[in-house]
C-alpha atoms as a PDB file:
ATOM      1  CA  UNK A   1      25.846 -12.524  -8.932  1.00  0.00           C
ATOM      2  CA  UNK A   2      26.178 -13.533 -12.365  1.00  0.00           C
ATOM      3  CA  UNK A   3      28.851 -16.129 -13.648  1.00  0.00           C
ATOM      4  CA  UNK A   4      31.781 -14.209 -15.235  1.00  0.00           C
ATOM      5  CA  UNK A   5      31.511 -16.725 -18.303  1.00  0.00           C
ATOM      6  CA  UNK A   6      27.733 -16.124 -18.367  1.00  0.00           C
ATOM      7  CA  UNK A   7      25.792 -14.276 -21.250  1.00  0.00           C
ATOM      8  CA  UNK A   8      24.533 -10.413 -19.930  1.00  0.00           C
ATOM      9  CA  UNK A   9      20.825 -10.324 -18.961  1.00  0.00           C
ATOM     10  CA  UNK A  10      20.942  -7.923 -22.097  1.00  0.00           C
ATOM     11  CA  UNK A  11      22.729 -10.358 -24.873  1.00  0.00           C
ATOM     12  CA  UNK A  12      19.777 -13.255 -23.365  1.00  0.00           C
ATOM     13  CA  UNK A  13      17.067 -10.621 -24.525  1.00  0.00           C
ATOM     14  CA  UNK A  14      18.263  -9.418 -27.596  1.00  0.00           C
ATOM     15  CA  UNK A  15      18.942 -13.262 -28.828  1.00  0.00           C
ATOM     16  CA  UNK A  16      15.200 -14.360 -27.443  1.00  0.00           C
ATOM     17  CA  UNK A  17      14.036 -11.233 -29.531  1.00  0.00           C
ATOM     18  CA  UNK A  18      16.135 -12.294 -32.517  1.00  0.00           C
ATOM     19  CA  UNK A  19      14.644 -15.668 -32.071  1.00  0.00           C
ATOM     20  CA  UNK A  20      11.531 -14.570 -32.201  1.00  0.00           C
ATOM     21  CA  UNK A  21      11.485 -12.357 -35.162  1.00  0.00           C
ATOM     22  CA  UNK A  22      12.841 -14.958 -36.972  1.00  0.00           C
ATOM     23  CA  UNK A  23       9.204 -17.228 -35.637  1.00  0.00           C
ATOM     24  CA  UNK A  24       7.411 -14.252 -37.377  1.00  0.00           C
ATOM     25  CA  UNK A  25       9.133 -14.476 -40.935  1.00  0.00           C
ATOM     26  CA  UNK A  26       6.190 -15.171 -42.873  1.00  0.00           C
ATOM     27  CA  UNK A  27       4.100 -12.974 -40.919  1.00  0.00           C
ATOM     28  CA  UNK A  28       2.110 -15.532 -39.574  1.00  0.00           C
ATOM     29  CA  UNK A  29       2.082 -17.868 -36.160  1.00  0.00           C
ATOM     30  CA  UNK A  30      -0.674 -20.604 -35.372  1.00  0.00           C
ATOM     31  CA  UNK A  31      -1.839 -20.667 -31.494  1.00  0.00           C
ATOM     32  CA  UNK A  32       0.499 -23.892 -30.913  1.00  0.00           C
ATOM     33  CA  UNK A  33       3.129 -22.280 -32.957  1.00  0.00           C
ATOM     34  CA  UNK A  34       3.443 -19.709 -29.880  1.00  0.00           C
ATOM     35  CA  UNK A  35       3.092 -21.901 -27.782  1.00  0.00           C
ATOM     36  CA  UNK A  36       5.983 -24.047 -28.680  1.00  0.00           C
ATOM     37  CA  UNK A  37       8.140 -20.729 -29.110  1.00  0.00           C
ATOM     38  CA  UNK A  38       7.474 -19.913 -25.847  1.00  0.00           C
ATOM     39  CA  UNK A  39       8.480 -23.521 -24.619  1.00  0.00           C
ATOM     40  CA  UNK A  40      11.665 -23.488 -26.272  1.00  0.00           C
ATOM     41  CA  UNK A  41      12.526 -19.749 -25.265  1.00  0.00           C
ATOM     42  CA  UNK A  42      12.203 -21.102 -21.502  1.00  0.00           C
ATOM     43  CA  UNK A  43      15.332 -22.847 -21.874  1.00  0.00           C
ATOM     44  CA  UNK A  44      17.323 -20.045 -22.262  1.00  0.00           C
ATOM     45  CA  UNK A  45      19.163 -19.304 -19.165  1.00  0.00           C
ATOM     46  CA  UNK A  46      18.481 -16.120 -17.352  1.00  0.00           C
ATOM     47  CA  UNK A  47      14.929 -15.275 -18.335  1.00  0.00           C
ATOM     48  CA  UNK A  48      12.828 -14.089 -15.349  1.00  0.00           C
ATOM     49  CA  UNK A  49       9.259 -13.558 -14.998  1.00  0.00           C
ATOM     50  CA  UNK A  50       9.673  -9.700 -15.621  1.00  0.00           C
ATOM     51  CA  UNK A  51      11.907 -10.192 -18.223  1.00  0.00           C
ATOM     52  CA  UNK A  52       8.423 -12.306 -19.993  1.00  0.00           C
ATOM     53  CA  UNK A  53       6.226  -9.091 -20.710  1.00  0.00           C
ATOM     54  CA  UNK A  54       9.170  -7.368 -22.543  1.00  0.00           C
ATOM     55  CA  UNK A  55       9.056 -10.906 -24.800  1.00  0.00           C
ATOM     56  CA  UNK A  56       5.309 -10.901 -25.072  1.00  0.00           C
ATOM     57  CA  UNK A  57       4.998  -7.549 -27.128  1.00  0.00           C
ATOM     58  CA  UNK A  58       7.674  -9.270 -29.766  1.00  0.00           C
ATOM     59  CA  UNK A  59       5.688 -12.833 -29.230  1.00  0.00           C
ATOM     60  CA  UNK A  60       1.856 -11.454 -29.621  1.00  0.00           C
ATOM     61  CA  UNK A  61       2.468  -8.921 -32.761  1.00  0.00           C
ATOM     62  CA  UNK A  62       4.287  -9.657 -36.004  1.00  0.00           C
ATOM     63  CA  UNK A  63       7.685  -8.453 -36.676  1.00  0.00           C
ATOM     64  CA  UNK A  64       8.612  -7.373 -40.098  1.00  0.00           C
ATOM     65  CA  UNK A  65      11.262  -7.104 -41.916  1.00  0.00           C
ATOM     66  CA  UNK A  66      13.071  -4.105 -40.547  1.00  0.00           C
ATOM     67  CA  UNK A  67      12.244  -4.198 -37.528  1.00  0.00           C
ATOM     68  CA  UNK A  68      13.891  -7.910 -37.509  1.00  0.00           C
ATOM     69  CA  UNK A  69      17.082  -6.114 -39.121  1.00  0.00           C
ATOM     70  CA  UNK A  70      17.191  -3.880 -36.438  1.00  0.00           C
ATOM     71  CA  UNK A  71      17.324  -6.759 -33.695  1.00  0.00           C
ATOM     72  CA  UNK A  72      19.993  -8.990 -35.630  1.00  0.00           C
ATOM     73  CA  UNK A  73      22.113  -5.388 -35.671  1.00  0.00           C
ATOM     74  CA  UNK A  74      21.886  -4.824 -32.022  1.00  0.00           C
ATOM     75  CA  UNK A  75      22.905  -8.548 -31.539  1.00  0.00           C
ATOM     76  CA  UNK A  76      25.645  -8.480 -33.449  1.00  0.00           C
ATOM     77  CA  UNK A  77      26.613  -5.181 -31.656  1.00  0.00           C
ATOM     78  CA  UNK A  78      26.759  -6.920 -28.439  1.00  0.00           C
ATOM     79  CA  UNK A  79      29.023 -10.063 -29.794  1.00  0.00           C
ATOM     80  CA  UNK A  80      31.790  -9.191 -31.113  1.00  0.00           C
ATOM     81  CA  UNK A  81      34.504 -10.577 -29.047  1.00  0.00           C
ATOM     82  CA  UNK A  82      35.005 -14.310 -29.394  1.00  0.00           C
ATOM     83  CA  UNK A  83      34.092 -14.964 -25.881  1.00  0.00           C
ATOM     84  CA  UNK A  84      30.715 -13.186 -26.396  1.00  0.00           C
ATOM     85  CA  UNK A  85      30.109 -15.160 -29.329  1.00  0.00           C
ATOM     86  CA  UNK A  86      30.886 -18.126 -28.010  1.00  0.00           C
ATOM     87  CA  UNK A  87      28.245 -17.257 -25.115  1.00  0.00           C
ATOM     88  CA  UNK A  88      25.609 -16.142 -27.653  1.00  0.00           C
ATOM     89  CA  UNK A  89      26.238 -19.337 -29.751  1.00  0.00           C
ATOM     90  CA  UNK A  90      26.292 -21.930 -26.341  1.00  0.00           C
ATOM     91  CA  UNK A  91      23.060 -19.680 -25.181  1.00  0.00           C
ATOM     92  CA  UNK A  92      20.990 -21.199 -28.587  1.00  0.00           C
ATOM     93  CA  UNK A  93      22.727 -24.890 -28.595  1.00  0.00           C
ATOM     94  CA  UNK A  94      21.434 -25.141 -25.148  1.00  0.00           C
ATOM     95  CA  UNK A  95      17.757 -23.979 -26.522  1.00  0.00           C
ATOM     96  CA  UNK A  96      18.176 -26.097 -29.267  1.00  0.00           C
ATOM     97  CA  UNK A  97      19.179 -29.344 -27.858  1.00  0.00           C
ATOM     98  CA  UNK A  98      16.071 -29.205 -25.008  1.00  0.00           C
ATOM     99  CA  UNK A  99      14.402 -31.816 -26.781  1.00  0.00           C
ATOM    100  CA  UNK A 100      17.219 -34.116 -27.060  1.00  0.00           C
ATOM    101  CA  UNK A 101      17.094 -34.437 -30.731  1.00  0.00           C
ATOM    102  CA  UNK A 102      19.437 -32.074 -33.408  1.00  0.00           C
ATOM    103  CA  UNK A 103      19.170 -33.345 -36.423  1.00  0.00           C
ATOM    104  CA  UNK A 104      22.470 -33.294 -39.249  1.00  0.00           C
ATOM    105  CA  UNK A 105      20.799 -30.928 -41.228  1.00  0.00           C
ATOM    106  CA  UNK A 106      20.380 -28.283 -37.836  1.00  0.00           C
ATOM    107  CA  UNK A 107      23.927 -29.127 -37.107  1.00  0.00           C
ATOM    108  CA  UNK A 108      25.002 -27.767 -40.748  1.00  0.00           C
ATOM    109  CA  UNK A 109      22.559 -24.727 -39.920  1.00  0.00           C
ATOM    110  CA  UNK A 110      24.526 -24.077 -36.908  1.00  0.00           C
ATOM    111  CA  UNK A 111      27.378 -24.039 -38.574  1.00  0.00           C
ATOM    112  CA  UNK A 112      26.018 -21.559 -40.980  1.00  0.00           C
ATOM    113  CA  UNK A 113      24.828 -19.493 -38.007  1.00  0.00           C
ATOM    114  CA  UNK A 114      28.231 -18.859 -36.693  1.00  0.00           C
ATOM    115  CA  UNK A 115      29.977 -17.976 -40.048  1.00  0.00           C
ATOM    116  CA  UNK A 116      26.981 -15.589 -40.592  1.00  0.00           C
ATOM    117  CA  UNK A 117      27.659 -14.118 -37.332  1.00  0.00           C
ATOM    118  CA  UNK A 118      31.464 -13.780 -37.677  1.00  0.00           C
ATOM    119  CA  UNK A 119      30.571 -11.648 -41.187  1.00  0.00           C
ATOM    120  CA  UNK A 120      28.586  -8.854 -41.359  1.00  0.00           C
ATOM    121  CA  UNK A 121      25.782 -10.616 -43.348  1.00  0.00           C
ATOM    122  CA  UNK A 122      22.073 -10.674 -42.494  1.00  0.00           C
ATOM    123  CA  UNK A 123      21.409 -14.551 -43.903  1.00  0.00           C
ATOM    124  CA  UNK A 124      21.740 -15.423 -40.579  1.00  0.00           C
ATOM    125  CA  UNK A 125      18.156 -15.150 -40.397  1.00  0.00           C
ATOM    126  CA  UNK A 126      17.058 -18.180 -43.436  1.00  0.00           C
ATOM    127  CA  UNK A 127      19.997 -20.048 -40.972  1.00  0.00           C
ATOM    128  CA  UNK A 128      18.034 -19.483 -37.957  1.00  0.00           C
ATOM    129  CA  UNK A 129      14.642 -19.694 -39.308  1.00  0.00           C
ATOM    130  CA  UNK A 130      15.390 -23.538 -40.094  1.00  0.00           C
ATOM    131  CA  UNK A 131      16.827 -24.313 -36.858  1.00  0.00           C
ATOM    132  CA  UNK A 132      14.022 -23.005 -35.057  1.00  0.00           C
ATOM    133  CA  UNK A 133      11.507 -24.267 -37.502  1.00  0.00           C
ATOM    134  CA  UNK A 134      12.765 -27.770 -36.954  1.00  0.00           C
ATOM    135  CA  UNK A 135      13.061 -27.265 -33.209  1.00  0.00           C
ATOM    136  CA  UNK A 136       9.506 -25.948 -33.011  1.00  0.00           C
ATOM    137  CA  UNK A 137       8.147 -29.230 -35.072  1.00  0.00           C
ATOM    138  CA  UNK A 138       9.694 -31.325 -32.671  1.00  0.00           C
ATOM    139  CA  UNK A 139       8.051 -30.019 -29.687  1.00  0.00           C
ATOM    140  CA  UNK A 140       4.710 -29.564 -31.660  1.00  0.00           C
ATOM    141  CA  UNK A 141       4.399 -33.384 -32.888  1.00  0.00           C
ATOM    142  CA  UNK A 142       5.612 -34.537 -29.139  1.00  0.00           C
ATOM    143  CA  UNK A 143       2.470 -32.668 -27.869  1.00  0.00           C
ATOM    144  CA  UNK A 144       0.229 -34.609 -30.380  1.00  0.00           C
ATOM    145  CA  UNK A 145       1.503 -37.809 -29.860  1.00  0.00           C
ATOM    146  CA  UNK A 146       0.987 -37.536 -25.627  1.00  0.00           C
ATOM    147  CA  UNK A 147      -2.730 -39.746 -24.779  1.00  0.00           C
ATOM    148  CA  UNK A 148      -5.761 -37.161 -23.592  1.00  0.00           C
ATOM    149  CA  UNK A 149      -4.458 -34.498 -25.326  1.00  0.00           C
ATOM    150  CA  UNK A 150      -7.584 -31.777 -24.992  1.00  0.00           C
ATOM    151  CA  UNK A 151      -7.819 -29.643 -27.732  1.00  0.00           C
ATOM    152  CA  UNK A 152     -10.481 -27.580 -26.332  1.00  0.00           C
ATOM    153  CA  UNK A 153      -8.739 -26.090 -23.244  1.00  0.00           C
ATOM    154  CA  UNK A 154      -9.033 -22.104 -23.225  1.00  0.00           C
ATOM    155  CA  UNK A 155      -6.262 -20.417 -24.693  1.00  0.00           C
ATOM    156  CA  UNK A 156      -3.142 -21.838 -24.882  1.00  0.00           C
ATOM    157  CA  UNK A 157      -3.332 -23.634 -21.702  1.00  0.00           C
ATOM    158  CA  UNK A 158      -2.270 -27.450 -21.999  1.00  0.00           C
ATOM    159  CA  UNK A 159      -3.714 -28.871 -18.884  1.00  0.00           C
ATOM    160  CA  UNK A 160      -5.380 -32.137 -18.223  1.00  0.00           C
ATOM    161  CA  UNK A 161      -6.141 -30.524 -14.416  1.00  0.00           C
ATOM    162  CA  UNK A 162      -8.472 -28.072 -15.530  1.00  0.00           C
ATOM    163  CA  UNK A 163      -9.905 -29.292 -17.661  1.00  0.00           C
ATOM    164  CA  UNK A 164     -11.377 -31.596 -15.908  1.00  0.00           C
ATOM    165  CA  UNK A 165     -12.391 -29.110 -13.325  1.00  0.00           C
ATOM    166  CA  UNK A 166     -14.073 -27.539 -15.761  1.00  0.00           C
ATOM    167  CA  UNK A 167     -15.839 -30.644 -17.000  1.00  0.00           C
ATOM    168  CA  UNK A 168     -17.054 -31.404 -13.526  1.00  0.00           C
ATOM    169  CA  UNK A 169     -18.524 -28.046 -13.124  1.00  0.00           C
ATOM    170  CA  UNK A 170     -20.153 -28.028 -16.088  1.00  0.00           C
ATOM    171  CA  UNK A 171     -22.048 -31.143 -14.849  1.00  0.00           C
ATOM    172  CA  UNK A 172     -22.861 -29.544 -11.731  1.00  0.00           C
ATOM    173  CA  UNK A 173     -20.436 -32.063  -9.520  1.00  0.00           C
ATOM    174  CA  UNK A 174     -18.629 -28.791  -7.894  1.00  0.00           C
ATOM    175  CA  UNK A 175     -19.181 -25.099  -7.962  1.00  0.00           C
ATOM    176  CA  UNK A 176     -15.510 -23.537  -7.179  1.00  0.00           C
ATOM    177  CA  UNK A 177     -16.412 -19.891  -6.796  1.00  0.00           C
ATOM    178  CA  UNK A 178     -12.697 -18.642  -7.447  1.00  0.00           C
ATOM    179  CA  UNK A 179     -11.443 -16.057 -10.362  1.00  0.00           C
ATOM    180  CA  UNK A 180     -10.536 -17.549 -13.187  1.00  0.00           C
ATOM    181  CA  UNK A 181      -6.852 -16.976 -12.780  1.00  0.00           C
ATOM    182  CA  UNK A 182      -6.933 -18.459  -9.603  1.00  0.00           C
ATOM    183  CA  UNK A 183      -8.663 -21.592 -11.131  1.00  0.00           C
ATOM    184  CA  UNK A 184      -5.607 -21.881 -13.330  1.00  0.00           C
ATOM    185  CA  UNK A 185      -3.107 -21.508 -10.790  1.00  0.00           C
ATOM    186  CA  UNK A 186      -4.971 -24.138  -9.021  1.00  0.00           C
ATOM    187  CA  UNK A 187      -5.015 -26.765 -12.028  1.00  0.00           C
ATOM    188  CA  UNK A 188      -1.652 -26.184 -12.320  1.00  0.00           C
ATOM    189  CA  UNK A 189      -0.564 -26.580  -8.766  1.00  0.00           C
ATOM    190  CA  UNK A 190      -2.733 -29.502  -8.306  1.00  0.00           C
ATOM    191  CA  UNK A 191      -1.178 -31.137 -11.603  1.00  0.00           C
ATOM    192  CA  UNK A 192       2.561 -30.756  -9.955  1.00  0.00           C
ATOM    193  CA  UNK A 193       1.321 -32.187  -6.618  1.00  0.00           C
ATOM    194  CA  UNK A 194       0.104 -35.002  -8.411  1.00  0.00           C
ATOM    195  CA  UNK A 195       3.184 -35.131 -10.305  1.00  0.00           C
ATOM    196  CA  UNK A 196       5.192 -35.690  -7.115  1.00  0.00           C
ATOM    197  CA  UNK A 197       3.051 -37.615  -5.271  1.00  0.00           C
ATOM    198  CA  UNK A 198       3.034 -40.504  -7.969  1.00  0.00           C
ATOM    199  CA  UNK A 199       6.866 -40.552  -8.950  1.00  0.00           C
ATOM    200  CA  UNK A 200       6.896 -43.637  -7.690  1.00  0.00           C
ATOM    201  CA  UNK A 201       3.547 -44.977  -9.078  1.00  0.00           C
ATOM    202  CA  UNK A 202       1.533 -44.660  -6.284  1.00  0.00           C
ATOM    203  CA  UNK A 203      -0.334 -41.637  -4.432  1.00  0.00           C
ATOM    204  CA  UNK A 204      -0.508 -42.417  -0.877  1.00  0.00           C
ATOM    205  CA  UNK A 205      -3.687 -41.864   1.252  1.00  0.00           C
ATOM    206  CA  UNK A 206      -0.957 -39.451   3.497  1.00  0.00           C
ATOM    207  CA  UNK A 207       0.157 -37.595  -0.005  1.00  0.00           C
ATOM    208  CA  UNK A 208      -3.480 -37.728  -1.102  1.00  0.00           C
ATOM    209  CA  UNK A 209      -4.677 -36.097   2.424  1.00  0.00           C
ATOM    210  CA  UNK A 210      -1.493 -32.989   1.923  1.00  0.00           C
ATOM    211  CA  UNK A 211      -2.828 -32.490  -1.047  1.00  0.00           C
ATOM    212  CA  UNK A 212      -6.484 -32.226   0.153  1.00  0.00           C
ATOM    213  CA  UNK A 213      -5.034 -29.333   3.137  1.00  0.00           C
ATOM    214  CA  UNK A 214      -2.957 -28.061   0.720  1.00  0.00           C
ATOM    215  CA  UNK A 215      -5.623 -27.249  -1.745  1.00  0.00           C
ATOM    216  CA  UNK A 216      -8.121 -26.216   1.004  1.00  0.00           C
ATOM    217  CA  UNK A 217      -5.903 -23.662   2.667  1.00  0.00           C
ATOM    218  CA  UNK A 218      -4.126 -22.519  -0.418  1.00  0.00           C
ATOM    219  CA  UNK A 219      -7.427 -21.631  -2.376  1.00  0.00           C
ATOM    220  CA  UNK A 220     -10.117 -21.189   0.715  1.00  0.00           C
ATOM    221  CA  UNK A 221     -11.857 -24.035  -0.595  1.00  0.00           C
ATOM    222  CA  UNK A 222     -14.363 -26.782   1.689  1.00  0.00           C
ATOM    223  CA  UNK A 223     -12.713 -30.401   1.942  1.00  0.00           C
ATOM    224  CA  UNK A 224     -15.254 -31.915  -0.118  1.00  0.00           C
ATOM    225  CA  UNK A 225     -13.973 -29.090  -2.680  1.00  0.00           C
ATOM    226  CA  UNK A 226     -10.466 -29.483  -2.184  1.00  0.00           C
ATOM    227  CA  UNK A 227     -11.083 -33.673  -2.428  1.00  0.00           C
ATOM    228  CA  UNK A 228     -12.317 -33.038  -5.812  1.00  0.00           C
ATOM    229  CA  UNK A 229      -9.477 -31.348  -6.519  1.00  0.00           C
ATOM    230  CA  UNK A 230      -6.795 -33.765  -5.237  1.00  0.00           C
ATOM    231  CA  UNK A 231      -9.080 -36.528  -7.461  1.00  0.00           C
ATOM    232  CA  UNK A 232      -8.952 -35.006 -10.521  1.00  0.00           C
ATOM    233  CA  UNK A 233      -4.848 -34.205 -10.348  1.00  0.00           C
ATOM    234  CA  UNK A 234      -4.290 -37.517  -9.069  1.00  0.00           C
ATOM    235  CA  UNK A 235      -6.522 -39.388 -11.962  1.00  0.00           C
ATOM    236  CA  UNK A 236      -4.130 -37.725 -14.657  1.00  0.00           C
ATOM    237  CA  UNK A 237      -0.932 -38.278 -12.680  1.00  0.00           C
ATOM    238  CA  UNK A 238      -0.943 -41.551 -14.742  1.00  0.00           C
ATOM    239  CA  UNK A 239      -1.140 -40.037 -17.731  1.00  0.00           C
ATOM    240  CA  UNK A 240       1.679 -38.503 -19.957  1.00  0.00           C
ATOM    241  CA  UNK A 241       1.207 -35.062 -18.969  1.00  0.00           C
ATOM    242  CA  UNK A 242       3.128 -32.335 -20.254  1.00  0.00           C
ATOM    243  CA  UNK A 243       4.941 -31.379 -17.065  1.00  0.00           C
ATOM    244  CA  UNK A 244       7.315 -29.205 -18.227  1.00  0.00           C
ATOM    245  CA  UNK A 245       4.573 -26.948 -20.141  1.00  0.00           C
ATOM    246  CA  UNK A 246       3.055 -26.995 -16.189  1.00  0.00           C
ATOM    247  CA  UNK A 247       5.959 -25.541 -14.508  1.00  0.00           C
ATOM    248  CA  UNK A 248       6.724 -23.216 -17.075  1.00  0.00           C
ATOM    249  CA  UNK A 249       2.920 -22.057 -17.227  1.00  0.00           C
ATOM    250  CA  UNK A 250       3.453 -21.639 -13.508  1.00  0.00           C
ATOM    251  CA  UNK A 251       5.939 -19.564 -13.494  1.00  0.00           C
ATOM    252  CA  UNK A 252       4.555 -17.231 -15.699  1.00  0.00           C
ATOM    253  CA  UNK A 253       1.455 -16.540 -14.019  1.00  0.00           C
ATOM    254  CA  UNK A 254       2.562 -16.682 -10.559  1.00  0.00           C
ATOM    255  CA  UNK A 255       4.984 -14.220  -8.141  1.00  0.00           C
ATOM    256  CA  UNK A 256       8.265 -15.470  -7.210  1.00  0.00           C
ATOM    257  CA  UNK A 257       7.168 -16.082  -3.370  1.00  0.00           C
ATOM    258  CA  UNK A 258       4.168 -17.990  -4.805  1.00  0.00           C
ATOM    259  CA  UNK A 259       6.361 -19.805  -6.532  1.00  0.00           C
ATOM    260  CA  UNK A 260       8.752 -20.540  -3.537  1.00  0.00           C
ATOM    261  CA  UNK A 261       5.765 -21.614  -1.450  1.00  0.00           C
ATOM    262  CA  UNK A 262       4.750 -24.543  -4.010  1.00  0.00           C
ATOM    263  CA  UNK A 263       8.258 -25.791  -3.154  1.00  0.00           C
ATOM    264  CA  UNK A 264       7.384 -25.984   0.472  1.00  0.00           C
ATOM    265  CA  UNK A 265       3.981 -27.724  -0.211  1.00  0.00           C
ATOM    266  CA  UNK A 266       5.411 -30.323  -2.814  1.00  0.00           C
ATOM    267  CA  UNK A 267       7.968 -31.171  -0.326  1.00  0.00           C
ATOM    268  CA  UNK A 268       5.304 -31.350   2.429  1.00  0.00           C
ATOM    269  CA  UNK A 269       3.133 -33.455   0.132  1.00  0.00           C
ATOM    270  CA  UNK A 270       6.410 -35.934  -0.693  1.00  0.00           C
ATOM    271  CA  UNK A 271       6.765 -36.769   3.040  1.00  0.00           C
ATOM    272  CA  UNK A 272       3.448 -37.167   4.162  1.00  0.00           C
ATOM    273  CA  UNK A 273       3.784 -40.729   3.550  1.00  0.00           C
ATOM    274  CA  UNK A 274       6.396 -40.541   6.517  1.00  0.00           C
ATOM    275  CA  UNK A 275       9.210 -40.445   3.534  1.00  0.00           C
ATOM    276  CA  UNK A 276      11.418 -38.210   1.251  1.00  0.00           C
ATOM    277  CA  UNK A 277      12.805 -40.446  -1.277  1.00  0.00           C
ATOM    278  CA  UNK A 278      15.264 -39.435  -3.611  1.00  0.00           C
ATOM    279  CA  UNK A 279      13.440 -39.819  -6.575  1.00  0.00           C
ATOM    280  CA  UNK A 280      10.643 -37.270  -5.484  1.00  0.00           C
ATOM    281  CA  UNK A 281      13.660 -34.784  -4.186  1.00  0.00           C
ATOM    282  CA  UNK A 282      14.992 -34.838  -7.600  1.00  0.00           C
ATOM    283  CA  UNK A 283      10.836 -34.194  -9.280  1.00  0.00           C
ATOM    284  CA  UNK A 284      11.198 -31.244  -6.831  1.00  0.00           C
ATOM    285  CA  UNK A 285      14.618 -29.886  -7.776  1.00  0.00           C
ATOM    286  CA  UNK A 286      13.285 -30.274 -11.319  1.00  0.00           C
ATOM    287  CA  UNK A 287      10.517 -27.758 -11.055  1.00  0.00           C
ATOM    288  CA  UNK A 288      12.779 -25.680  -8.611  1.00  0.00           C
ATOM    289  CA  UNK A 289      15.059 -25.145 -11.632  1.00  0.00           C
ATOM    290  CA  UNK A 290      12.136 -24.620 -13.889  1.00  0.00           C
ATOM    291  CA  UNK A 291      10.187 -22.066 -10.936  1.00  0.00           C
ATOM    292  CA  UNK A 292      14.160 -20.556 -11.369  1.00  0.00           C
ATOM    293  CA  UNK A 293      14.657 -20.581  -7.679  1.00  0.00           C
ATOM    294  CA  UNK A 294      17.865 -20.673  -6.170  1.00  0.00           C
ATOM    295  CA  UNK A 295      19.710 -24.073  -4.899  1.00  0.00           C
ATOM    296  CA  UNK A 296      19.610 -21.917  -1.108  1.00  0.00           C
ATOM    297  CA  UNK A 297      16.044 -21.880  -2.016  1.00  0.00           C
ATOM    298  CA  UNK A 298      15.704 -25.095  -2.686  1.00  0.00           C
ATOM    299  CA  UNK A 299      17.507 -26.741  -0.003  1.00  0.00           C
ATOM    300  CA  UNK A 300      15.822 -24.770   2.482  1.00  0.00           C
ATOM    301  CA  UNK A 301      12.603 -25.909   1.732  1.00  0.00           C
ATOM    302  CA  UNK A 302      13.571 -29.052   1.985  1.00  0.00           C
ATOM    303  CA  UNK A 303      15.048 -28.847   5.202  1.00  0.00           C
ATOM    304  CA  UNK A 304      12.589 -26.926   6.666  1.00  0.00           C
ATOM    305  CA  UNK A 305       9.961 -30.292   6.015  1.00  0.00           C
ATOM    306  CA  UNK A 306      12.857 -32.269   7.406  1.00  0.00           C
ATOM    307  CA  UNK A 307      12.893 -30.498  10.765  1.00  0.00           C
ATOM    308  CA  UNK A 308       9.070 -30.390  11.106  1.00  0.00           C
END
């Protein structure tokens, strides 16, 4: 049930939509541009994975001028009590302070943002346009600072996983005979296994091994295959991988039970060592929120690894 002081499902779309039109002002967004739009829209509370292929038709095609008037309308439609506002105006903050950083210049913005929104003027949108522009920078000059970036991974997948699957069957070292998409879900899978099995610095053979089954099962693949796998992950554990862009790409191309099933192997793959620590519950928890699974959810999983 949703919180009584919680934006509508409705007022979440219509600001993401707003949001992006604003992305599309000049008509024009690079590949990482999206990308980053799409990272910062996942912070907005309430978004599910159906609610994604409304956003894509607004994300993948420009939106011009009218039609953008048209979205800031029905927004303003939708906020016009205080409260709602106030909801609408926590909704960006939130968005906007994901990367830790709001600069003075966003803060006067904001304040713009909220006059414009109390009036019945459209400049909301030059307001906007430099929040999100500034937001957007942030999160594209973090990517390009992280070591091993790839810049040749297929379309706007930021994964240090596959691509190194890929490298290793263009040399002939493995031949995974899997559809693409499930090669992605792999990488990405693999990647957060990793992720939880070095928390604290150190992949265990026992974490190493879950993964391995794991893998194996999960994608009908030999042990040899799976090994590879597990190697490949584990090597880039290390690194400064973007883990947030690998739940979020998760989510988005998995089901909400494949999702919940994840859980149950990153939890397996935390205690194989003979150990839950706290530090890997809380890695967990962290991709639970971002897989937007329920605490139930959550704490079921984790008890159900604690029992076996």
């Amino acid at each position: 049930m949703r919180s009584k002081n919680a934006p509508s499902k409705k007022m979440i779309m219509t600001l993401a939509k707003v949001i992006i039109a604003v992305a599309w002002a000049d008509g024009e967004m690079t590949f990482e541009e999206v990308n980053c739009l799409k990272d910062l829209l996942f912070h907005l509370h309430g978004l599910e994975a159906r609610d994604w292929a409304s956003l894509d038709i607004y994300i993948e095609n420009p939106v011009g001028p009218d039609e953008r008037e048209r979205l800031l309308h029905d927004l303003k439609n939708m906020i016009r009590t205080s409260e709602e506002k106030q909801l609408a105006r926590e909704a960006l903050d939130q968005m906007l302070h994901a990367d830790g950083v709001v600069t003075e210049r966003e803060q006067v913005v904001a304040k713009e943002i909220e006059e414009a929104i109390e009036s019945t003027t459209t400049g909301v949108f030059s307001g906007v346009s430099k929040l999100i522009a500034g937001a957007m920078d942030r999160r594209s000059r973090a990517l390009a600072r992280a070591p091993n970036r790839e810049r040749d991974i297929e379309e706007y997948l930021r994964n240090k996983v596959l691509y190194g699957l890929r490298q290793r069957i263009h040399q002939g070292d493995i031949n995974l005979d899997i559809p693409e998409e499930d090669l992605r879900k792999l990488s990405l899978a693999g990647g957060l296994m990793a992720r939880v099995a070095h928390v604290d610095r150190h992949t265990s053979e026992g974490e190493f091994e879950a993964m391995v089954e794991a893998i194996s099962q999960g994608w009908n693949l030999t042990p040899r295959e799976a090994a590879y796998v597990a190697e490949i992950a584990v090597s880039g554990a290390s690194a400064e991988v973007d883990n947030f862009r690998l739940t979020r790409e998760f989510f988005t191309c998995t089901t909400p039970e494949e999702r919940l099933q994840l859980i149950h192997v990153l939890f397996s793959v935390a205690s194989a060592d003979g150990d839950l620590s706290f530090a890997e519950t809380e890695e967990i928890r962290t991709i639970a929120i971002g897989f937007k699974l329920t605490h139930r959810q959550f704490i079921n999983a984790k008890l159900k690894v604690l029992k076996s």
